[in-house]
PDB file of N, CA and C in Angstrom:
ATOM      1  N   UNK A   1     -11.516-153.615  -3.686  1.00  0.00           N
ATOM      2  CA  UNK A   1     -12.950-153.591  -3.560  1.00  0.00           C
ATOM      3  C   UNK A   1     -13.507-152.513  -4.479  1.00  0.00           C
ATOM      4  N   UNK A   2     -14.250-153.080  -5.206  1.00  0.00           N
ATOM      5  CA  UNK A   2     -15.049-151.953  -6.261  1.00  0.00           C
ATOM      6  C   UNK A   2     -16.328-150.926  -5.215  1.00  0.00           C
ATOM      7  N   UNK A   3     -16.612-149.555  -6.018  1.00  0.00           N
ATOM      8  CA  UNK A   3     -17.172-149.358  -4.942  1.00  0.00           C
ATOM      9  C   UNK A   3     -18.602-149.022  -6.125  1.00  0.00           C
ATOM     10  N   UNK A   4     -19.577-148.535  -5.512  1.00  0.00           N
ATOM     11  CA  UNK A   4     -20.976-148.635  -6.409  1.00  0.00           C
ATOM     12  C   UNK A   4     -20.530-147.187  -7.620  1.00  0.00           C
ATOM     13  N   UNK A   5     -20.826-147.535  -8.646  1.00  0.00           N
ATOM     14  CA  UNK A   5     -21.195-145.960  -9.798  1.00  0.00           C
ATOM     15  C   UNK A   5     -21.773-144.808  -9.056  1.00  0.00           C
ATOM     16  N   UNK A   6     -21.454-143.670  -9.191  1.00  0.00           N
ATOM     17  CA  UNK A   6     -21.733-142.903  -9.242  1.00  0.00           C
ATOM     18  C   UNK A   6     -22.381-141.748 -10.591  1.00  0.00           C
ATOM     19  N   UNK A   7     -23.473-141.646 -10.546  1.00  0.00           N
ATOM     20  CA  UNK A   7     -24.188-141.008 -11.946  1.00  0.00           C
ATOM     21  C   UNK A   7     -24.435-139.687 -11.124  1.00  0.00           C
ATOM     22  N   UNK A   8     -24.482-138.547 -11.567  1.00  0.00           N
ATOM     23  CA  UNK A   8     -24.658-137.067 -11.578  1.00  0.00           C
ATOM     24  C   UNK A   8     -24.402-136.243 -12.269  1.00  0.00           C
ATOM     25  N   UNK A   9     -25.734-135.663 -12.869  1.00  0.00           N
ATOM     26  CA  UNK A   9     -25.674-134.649 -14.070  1.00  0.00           C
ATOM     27  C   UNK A   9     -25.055-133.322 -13.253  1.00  0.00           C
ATOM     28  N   UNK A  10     -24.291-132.247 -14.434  1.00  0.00           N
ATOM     29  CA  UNK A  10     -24.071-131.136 -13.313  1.00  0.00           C
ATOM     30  C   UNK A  10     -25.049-130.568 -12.499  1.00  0.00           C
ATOM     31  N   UNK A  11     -26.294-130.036 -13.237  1.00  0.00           N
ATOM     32  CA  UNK A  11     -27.053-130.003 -12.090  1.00  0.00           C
ATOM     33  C   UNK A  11     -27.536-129.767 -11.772  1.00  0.00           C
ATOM     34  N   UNK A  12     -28.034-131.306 -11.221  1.00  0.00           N
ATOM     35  CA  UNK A  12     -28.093-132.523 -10.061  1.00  0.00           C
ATOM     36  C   UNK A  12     -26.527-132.206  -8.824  1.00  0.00           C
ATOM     37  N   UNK A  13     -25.834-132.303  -9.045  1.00  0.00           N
ATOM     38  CA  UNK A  13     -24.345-131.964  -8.443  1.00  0.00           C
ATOM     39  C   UNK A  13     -24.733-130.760  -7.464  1.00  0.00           C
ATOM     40  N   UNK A  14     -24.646-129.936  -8.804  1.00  0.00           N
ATOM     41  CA  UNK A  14     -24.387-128.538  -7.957  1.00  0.00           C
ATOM     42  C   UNK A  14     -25.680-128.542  -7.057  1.00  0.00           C
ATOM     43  N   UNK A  15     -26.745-128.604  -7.268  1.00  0.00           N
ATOM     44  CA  UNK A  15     -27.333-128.634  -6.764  1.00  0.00           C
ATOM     45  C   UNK A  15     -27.597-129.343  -4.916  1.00  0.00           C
ATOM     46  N   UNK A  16     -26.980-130.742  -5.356  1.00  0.00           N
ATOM     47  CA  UNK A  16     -26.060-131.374  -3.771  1.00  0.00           C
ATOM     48  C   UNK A  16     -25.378-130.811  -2.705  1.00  0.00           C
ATOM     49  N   UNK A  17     -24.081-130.332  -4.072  1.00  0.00           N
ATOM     50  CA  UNK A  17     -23.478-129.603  -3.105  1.00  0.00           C
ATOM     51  C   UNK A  17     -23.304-128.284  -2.568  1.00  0.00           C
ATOM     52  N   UNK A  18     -24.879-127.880  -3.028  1.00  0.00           N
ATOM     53  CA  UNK A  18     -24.720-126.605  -2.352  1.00  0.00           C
ATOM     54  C   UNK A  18     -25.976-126.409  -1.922  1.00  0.00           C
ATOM     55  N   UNK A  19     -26.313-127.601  -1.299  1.00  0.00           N
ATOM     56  CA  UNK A  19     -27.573-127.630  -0.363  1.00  0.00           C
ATOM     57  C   UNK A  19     -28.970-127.127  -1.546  1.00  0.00           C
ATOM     58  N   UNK A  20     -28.710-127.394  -2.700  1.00  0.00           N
ATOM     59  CA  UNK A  20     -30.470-127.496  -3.385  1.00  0.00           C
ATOM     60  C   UNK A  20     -30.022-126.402  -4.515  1.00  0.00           C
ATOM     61  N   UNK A  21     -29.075-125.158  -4.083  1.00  0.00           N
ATOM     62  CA  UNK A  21     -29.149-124.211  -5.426  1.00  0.00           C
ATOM     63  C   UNK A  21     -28.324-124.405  -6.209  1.00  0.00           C
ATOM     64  N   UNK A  22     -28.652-125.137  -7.305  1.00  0.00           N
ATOM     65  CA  UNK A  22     -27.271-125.432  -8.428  1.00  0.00           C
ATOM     66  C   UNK A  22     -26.682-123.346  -8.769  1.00  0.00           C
ATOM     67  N   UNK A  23     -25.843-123.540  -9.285  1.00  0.00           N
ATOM     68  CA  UNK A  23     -25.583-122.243  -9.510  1.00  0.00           C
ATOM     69  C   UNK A  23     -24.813-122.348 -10.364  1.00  0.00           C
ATOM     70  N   UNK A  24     -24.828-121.438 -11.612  1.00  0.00           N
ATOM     71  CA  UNK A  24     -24.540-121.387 -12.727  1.00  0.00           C
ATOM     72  C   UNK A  24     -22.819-122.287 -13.009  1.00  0.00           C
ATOM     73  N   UNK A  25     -22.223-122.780 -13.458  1.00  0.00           N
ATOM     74  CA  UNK A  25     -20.945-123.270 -13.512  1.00  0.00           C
ATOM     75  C   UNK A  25     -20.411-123.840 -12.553  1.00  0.00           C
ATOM     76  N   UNK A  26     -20.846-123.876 -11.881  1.00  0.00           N
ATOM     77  CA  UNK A  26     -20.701-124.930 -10.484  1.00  0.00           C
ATOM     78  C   UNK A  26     -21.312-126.322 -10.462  1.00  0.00           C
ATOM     79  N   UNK A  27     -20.281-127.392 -11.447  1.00  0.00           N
ATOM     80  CA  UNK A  27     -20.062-128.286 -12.187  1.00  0.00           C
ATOM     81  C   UNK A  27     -18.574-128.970 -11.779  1.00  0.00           C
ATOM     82  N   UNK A  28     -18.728-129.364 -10.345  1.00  0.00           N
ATOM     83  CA  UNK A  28     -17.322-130.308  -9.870  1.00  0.00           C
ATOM     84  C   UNK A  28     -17.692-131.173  -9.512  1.00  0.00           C
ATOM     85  N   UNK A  29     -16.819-132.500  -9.188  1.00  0.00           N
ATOM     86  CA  UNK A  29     -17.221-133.855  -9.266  1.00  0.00           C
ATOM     87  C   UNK A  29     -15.955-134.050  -8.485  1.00  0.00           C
ATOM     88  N   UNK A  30     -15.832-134.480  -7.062  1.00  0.00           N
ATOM     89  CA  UNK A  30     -14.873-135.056  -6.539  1.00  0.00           C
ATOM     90  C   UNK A  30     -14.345-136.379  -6.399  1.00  0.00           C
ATOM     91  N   UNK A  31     -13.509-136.932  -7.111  1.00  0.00           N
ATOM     92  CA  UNK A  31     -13.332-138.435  -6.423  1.00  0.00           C
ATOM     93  C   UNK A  31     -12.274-138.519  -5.767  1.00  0.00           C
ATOM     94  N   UNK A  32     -12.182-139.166  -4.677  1.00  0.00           N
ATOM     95  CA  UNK A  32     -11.266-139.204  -2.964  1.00  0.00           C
ATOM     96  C   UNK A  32      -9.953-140.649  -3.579  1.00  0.00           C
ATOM     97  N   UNK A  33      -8.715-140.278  -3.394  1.00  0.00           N
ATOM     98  CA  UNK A  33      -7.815-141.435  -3.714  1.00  0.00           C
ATOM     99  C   UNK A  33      -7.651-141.796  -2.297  1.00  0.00           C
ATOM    100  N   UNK A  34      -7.678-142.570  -1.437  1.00  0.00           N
ATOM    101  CA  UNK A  34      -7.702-143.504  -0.628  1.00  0.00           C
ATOM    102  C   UNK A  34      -7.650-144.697  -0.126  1.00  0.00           C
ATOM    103  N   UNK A  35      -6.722-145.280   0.650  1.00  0.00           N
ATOM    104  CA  UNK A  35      -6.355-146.691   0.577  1.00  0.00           C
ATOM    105  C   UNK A  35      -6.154-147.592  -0.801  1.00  0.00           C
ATOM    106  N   UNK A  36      -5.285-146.955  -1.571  1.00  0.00           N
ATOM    107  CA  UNK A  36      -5.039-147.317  -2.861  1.00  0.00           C
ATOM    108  C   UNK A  36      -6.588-147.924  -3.844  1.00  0.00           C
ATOM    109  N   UNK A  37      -7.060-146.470  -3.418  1.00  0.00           N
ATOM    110  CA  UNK A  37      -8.221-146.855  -4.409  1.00  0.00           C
ATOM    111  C   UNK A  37      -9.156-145.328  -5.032  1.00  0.00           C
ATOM    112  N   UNK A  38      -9.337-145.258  -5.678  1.00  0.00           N
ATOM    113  CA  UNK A  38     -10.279-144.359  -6.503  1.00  0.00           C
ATOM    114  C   UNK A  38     -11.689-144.402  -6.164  1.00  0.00           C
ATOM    115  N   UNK A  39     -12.376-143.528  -5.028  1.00  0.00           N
ATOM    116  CA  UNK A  39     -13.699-143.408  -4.916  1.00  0.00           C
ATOM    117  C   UNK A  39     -14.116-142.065  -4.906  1.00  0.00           C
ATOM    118  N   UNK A  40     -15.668-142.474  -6.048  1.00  0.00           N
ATOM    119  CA  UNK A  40     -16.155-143.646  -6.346  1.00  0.00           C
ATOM    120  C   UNK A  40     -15.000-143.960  -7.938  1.00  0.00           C
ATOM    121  N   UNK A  41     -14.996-145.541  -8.040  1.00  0.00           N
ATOM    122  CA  UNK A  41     -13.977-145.228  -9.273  1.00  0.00           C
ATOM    123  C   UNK A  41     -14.377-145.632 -10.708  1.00  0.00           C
ATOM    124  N   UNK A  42     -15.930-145.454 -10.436  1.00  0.00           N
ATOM    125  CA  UNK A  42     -16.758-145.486 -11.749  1.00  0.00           C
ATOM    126  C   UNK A  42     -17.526-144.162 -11.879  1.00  0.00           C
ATOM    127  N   UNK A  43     -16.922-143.312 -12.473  1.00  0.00           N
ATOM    128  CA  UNK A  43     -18.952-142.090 -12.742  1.00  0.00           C
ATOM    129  C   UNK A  43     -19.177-141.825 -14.303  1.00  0.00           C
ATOM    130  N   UNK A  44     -20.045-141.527 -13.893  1.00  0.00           N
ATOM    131  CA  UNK A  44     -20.743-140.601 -14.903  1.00  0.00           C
ATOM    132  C   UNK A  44     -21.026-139.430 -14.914  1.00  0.00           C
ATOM    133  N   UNK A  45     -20.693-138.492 -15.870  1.00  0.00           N
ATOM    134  CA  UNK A  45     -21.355-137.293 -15.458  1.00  0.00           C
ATOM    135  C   UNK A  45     -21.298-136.675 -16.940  1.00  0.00           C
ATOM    136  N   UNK A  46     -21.786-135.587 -17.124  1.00  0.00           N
ATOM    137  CA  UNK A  46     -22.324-134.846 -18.268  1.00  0.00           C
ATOM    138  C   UNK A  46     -21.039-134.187 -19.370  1.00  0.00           C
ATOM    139  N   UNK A  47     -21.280-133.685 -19.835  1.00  0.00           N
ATOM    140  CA  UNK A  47     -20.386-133.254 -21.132  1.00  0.00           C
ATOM    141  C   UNK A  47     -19.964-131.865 -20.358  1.00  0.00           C
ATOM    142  N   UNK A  48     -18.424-131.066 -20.167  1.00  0.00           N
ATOM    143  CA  UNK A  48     -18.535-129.448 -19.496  1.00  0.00           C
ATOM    144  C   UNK A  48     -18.520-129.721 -18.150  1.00  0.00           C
ATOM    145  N   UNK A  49     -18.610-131.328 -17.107  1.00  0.00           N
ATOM    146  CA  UNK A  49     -18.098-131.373 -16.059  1.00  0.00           C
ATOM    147  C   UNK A  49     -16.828-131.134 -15.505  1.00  0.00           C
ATOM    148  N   UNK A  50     -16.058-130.489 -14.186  1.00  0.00           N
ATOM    149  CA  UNK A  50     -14.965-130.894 -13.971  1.00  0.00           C
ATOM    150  C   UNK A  50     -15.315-132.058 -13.225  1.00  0.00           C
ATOM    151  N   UNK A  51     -13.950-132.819 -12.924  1.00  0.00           N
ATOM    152  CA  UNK A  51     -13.701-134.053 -12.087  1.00  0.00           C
ATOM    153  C   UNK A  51     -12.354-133.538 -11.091  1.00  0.00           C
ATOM    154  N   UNK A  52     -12.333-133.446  -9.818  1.00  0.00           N
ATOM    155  CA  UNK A  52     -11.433-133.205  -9.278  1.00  0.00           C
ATOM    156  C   UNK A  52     -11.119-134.274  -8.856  1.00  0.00           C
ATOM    157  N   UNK A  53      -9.418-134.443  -8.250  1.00  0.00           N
ATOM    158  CA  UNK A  53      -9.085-135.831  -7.886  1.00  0.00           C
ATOM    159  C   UNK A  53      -8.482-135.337  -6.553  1.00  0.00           C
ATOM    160  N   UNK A  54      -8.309-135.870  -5.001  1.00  0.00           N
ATOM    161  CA  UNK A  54      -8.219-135.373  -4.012  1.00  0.00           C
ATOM    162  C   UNK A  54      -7.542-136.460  -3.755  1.00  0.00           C
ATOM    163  N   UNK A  55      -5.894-136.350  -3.326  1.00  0.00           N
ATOM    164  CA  UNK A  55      -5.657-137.396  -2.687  1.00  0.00           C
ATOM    165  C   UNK A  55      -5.825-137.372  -0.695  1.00  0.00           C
ATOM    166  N   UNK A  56      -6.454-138.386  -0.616  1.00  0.00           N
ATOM    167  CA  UNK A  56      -6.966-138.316   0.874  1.00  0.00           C
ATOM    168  C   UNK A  56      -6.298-139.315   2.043  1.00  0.00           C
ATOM    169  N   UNK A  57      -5.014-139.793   0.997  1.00  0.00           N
ATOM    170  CA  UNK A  57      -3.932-140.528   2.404  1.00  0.00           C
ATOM    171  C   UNK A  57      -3.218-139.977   2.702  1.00  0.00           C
ATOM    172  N   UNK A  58      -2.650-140.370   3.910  1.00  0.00           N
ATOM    173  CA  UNK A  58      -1.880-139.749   5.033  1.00  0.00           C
ATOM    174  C   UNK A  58      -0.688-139.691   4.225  1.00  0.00           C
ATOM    175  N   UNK A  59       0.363-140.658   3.739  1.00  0.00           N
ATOM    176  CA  UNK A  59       1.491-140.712   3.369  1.00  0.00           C
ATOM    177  C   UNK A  59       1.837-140.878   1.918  1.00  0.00           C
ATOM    178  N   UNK A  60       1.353-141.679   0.978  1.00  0.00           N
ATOM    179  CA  UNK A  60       1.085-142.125  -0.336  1.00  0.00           C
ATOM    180  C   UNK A  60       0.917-141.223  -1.460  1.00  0.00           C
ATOM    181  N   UNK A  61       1.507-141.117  -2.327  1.00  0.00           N
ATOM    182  CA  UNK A  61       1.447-140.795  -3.539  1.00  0.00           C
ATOM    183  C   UNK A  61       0.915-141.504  -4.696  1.00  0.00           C
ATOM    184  N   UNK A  62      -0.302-140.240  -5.428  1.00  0.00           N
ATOM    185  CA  UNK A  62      -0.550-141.271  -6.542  1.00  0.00           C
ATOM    186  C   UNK A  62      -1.079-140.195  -7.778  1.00  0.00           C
ATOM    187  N   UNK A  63      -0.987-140.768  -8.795  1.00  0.00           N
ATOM    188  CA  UNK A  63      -1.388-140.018  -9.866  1.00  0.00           C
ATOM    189  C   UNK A  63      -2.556-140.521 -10.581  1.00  0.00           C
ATOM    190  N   UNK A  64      -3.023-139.318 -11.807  1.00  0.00           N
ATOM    191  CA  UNK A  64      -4.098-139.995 -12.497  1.00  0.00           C
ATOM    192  C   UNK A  64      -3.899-140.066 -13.917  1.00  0.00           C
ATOM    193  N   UNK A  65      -3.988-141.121 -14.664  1.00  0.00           N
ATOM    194  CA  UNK A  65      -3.243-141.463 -15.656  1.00  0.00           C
ATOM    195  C   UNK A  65      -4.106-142.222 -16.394  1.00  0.00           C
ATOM    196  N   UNK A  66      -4.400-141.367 -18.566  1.00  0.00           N
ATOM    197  CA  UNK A  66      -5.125-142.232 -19.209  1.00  0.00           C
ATOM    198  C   UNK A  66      -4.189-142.565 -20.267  1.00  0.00           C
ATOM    199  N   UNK A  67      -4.147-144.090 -19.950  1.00  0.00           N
ATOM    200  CA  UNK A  67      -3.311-144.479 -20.940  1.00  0.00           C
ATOM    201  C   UNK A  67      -3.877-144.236 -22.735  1.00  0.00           C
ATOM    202  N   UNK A  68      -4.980-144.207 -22.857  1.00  0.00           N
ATOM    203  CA  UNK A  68      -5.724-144.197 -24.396  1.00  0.00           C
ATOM    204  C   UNK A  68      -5.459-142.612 -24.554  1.00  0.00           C
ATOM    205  N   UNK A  69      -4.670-141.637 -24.007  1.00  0.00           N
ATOM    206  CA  UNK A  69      -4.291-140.258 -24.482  1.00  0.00           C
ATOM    207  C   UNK A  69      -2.752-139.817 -23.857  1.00  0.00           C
ATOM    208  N   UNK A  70      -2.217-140.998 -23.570  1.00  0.00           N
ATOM    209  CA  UNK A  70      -0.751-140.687 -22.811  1.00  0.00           C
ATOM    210  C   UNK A  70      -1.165-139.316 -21.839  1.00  0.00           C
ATOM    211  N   UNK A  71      -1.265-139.365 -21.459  1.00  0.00           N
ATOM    212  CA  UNK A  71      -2.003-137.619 -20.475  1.00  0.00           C
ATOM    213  C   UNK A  71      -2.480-138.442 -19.187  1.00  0.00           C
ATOM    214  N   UNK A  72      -2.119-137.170 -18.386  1.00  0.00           N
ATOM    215  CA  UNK A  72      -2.474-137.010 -16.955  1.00  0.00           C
ATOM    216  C   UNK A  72      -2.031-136.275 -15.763  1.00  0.00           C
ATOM    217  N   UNK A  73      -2.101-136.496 -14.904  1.00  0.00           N
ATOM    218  CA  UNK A  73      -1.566-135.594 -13.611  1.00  0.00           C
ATOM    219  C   UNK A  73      -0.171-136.172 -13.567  1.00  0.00           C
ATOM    220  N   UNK A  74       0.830-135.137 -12.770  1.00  0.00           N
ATOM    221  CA  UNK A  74       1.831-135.348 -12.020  1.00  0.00           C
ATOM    222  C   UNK A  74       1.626-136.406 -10.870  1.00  0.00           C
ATOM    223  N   UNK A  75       2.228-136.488  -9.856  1.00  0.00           N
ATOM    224  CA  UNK A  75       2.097-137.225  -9.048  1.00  0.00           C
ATOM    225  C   UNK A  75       1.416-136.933  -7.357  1.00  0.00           C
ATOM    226  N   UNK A  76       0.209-136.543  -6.760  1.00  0.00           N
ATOM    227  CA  UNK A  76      -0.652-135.478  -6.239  1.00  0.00           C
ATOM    228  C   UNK A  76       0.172-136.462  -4.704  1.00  0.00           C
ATOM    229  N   UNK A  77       0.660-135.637  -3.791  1.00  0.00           N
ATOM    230  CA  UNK A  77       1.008-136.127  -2.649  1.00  0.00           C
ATOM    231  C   UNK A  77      -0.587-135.854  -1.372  1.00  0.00           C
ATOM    232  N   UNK A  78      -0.512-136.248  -0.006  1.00  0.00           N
ATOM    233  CA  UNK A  78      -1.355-135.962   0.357  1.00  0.00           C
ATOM    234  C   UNK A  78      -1.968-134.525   0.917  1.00  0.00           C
ATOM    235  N   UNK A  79      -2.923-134.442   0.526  1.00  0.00           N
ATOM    236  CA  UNK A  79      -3.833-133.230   0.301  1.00  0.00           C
ATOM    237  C   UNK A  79      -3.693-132.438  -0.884  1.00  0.00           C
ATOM    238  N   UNK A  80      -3.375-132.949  -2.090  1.00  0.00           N
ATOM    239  CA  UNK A  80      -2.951-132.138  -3.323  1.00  0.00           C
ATOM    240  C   UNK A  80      -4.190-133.231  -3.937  1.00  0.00           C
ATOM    241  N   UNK A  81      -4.749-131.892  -4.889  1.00  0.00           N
ATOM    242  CA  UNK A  81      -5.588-132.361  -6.106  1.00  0.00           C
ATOM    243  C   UNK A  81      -5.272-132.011  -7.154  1.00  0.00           C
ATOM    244  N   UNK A  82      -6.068-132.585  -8.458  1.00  0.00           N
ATOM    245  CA  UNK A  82      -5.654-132.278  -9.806  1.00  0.00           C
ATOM    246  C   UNK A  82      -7.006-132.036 -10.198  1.00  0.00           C
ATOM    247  N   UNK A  83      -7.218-131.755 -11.171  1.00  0.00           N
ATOM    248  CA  UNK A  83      -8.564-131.268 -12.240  1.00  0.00           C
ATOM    249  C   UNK A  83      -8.618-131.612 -13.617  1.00  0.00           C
ATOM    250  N   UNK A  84      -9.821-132.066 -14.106  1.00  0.00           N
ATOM    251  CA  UNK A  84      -9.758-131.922 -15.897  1.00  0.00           C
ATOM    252  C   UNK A  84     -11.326-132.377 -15.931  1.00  0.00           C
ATOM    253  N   UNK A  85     -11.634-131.026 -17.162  1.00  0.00           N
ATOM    254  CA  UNK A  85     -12.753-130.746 -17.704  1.00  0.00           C
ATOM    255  C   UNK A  85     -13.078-132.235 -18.958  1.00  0.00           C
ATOM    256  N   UNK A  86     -14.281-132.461 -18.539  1.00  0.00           N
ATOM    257  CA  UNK A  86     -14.520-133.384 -19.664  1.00  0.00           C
ATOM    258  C   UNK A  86     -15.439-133.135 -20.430  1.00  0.00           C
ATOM    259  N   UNK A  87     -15.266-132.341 -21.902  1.00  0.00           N
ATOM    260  CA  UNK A  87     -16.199-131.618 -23.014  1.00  0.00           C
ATOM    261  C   UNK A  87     -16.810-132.641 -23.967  1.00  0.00           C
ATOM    262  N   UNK A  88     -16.313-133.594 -24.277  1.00  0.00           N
ATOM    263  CA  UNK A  88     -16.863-134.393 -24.873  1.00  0.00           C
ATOM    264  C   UNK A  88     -17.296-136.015 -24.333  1.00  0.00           C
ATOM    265  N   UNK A  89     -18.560-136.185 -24.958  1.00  0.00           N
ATOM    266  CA  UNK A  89     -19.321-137.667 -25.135  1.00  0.00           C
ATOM    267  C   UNK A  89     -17.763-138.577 -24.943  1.00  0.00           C
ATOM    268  N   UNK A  90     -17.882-140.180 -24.035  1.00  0.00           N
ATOM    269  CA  UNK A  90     -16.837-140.445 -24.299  1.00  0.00           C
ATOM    270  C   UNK A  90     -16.839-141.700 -22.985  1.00  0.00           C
ATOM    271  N   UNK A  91     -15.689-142.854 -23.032  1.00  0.00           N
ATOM    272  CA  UNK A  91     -15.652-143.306 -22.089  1.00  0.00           C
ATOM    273  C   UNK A  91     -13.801-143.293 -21.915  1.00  0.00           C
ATOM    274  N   UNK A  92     -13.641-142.719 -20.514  1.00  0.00           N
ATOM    275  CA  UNK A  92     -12.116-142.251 -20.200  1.00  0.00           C
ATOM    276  C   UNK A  92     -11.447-143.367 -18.870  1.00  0.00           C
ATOM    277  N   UNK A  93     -11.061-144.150 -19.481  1.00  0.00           N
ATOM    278  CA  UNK A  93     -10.439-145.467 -18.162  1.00  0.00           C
ATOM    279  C   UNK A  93      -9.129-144.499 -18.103  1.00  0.00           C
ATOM    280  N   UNK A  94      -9.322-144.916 -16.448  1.00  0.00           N
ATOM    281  CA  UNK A  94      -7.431-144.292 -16.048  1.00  0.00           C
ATOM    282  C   UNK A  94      -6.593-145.085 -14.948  1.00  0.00           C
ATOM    283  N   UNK A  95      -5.827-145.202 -14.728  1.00  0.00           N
ATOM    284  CA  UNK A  95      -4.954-145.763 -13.179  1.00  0.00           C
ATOM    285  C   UNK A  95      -4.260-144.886 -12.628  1.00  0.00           C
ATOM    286  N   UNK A  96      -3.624-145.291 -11.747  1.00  0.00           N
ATOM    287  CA  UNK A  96      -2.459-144.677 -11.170  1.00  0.00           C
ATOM    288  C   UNK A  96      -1.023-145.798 -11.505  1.00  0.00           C
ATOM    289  N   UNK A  97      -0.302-144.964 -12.042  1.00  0.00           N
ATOM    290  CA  UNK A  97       0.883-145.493 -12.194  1.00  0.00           C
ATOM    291  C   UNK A  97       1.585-146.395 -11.563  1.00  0.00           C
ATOM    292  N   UNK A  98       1.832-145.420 -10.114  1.00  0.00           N
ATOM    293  CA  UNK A  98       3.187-145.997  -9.187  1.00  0.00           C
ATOM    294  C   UNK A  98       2.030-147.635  -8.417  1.00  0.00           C
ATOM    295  N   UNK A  99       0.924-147.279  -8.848  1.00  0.00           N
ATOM    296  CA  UNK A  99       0.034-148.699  -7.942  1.00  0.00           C
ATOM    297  C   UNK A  99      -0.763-149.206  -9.497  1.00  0.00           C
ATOM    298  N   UNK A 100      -0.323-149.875 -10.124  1.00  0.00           N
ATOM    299  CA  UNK A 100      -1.013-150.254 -11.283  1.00  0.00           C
ATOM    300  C   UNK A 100      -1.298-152.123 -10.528  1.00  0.00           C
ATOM    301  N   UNK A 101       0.059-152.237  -9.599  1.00  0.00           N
ATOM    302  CA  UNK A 101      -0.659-153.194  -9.514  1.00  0.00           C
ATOM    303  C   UNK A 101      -1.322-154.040  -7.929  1.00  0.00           C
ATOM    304  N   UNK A 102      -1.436-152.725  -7.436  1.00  0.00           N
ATOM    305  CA  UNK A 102      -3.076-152.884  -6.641  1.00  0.00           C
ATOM    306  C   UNK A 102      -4.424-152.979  -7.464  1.00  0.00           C
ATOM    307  N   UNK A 103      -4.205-152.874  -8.729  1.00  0.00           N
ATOM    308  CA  UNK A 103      -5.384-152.719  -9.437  1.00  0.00           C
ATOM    309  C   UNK A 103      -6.302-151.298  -9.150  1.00  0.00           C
ATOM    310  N   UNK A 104      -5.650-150.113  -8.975  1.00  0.00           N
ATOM    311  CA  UNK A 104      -5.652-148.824  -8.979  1.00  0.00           C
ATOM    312  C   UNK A 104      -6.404-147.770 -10.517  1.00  0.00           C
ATOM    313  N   UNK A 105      -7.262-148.400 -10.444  1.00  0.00           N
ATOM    314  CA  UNK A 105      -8.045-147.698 -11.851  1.00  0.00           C
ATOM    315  C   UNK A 105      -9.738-147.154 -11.563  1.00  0.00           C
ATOM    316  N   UNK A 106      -9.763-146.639 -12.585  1.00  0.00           N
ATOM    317  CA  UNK A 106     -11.079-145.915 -12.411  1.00  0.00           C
ATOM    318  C   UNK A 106     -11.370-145.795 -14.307  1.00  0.00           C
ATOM    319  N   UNK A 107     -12.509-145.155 -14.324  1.00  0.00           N
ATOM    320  CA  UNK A 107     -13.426-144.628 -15.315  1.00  0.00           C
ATOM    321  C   UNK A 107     -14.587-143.439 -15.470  1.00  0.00           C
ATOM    322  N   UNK A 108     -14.216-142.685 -15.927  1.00  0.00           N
ATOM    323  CA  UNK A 108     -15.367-141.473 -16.157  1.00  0.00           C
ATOM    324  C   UNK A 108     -16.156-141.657 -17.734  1.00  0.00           C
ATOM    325  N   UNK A 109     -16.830-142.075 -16.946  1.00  0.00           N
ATOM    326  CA  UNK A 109     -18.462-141.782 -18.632  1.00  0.00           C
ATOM    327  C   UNK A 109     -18.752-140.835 -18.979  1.00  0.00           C
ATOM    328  N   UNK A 110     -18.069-140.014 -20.282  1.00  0.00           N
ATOM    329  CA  UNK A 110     -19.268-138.594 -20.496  1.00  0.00           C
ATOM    330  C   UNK A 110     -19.976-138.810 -20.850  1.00  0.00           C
ATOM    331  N   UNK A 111     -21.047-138.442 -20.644  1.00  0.00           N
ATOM    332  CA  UNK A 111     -23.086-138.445 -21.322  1.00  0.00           C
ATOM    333  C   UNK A 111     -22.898-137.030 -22.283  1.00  0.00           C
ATOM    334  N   UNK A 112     -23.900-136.509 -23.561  1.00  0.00           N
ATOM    335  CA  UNK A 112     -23.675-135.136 -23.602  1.00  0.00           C
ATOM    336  C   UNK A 112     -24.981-134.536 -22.434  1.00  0.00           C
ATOM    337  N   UNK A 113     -24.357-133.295 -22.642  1.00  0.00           N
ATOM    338  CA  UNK A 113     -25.223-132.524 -21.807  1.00  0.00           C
ATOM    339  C   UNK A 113     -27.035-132.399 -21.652  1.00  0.00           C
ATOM    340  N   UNK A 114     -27.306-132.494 -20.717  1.00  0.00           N
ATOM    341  CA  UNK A 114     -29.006-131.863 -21.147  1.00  0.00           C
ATOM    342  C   UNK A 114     -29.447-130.749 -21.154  1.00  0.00           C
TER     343      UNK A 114
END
């Protein structure tokens, strides 16, 4: 099941998540791995965002993996996250390996900054 895009400039973000006061570099973007799926597993977000990846199942292992740069995370068990800054304009498709074929993928849009 696809789930809706997610668009958020940093901030817009920081600003969310910290109840209205963006604050200087406080520029994270969480997406939840769950029930073999990436949510949300479309965003967008600005040029200088991080993207954290949270795996949020009980038992399951999964990684995050872009094939168009051979690069990615190890393999994040549950409650382990990974991170990566995205500096440039750009569109970044990724999966998870060990579930490529649950159809286990996602995409981050960089915008540049405003």
């Amino acid at each position: 099941m696809r789930h809706p895009r997610l668009t958020l400039g940093a901030t817009a973000l920081a600003a969310l998540l910290t109840g209205g006061a963006a604050l200087a570099g406080d520029s994270v973007v969480e997406v939840e791995m769950l029930e073999y799926g990436y949510h949300p597993a479309e965003l967008e977000i600005e040029a200088g965002t991080t993207v954290r990846w949270v795996n949020a199942e009980k038992r399951t292992s999964h990684d995050i993996y872009f094939p168009e740069e051979d690069a990615g995370s190890e393999r994040l068990f549950p409650e382990e996250s990974w991170e990566r800054t995205f500096d440039e304009p750009g569109t970044y498709p990724y999966h998870c390996r060990p579930h490529e074929n649950r159809d286990m993928d996602g995409v981050v849009t960089v915008v540049p900054a405003e």
